[in-house]
C-alpha atoms as a PDB file:
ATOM      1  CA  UNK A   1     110.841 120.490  86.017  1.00  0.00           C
ATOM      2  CA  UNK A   2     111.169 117.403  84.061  1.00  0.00           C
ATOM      3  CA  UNK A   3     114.943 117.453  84.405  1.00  0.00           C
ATOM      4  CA  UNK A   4     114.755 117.608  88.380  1.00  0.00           C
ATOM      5  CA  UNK A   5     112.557 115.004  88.172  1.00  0.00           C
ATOM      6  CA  UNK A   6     114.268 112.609  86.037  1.00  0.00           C
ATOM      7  CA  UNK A   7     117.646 113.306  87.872  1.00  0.00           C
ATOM      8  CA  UNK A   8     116.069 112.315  91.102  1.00  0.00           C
ATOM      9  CA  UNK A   9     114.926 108.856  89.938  1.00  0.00           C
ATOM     10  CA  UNK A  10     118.758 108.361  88.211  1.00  0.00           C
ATOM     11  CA  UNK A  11     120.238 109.007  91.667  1.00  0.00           C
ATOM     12  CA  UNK A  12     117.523 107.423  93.244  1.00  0.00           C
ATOM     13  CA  UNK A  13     117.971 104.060  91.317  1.00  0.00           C
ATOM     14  CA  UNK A  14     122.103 104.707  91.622  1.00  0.00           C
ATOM     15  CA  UNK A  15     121.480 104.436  95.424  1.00  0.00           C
ATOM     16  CA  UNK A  16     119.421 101.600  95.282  1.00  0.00           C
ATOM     17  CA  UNK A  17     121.947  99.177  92.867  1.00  0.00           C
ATOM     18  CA  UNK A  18     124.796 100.789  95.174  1.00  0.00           C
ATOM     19  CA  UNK A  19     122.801  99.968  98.496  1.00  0.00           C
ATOM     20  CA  UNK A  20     122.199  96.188  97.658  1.00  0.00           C
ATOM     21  CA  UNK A  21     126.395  95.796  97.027  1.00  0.00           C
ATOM     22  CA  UNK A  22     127.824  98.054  99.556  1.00  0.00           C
ATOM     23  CA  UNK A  23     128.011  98.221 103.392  1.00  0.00           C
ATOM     24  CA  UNK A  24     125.760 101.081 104.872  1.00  0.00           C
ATOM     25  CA  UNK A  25     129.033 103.427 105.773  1.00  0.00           C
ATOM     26  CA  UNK A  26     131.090 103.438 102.270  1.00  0.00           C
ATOM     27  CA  UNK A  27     131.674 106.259 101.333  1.00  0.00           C
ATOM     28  CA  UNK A  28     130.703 105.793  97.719  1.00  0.00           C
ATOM     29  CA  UNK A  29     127.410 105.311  99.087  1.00  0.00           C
ATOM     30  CA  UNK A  30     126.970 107.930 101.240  1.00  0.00           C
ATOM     31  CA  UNK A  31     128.379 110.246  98.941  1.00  0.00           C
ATOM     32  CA  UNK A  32     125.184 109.059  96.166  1.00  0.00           C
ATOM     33  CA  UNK A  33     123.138 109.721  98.937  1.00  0.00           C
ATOM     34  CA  UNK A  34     124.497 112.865  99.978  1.00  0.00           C
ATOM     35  CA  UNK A  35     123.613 113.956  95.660  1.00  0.00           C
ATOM     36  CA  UNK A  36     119.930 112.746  96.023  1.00  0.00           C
ATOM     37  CA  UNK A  37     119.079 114.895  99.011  1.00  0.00           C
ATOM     38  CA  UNK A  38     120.962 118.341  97.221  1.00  0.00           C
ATOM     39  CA  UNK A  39     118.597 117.317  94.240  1.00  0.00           C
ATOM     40  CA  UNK A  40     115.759 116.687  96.264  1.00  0.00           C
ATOM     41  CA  UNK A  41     116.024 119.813  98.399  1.00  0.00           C
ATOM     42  CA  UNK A  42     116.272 121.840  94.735  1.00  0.00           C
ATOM     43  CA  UNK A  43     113.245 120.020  94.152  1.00  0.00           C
ATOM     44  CA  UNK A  44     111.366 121.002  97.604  1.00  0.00           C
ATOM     45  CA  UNK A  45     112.844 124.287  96.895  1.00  0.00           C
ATOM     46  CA  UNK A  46     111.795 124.840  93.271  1.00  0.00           C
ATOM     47  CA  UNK A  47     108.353 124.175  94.160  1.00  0.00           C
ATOM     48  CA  UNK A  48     108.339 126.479  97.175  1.00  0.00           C
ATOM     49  CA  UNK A  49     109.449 129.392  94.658  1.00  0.00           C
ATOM     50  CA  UNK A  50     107.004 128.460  91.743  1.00  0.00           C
ATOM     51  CA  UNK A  51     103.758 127.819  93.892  1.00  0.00           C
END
């Protein structure tokens, strides 16, 4: 679980330095978004299954 978690707060802060440089539509940003929800819906997901 430690993994998950620490892979969220790398895309998480990839997001953020990308957000400050880049418009709102580029796709380079969208695309790091598009990575932090999969990860946080195996997140959601792994704690569904393990509760």
């Amino acid at each position: 679980m430690d993994n998950i978690i620490r892979k969220i707060e790398e895309l998480r802060l990839e997001l953020n330095k990308l957000s400050v440089c880049r418009c709102l539509t580029d796709p380079e940003l969208i695309k790091a978004s598009q990575k932090l929800d999969r990860a946080l819906n195996d997140y959601d997901k792994f704690l569904k299954e393990n509760m």
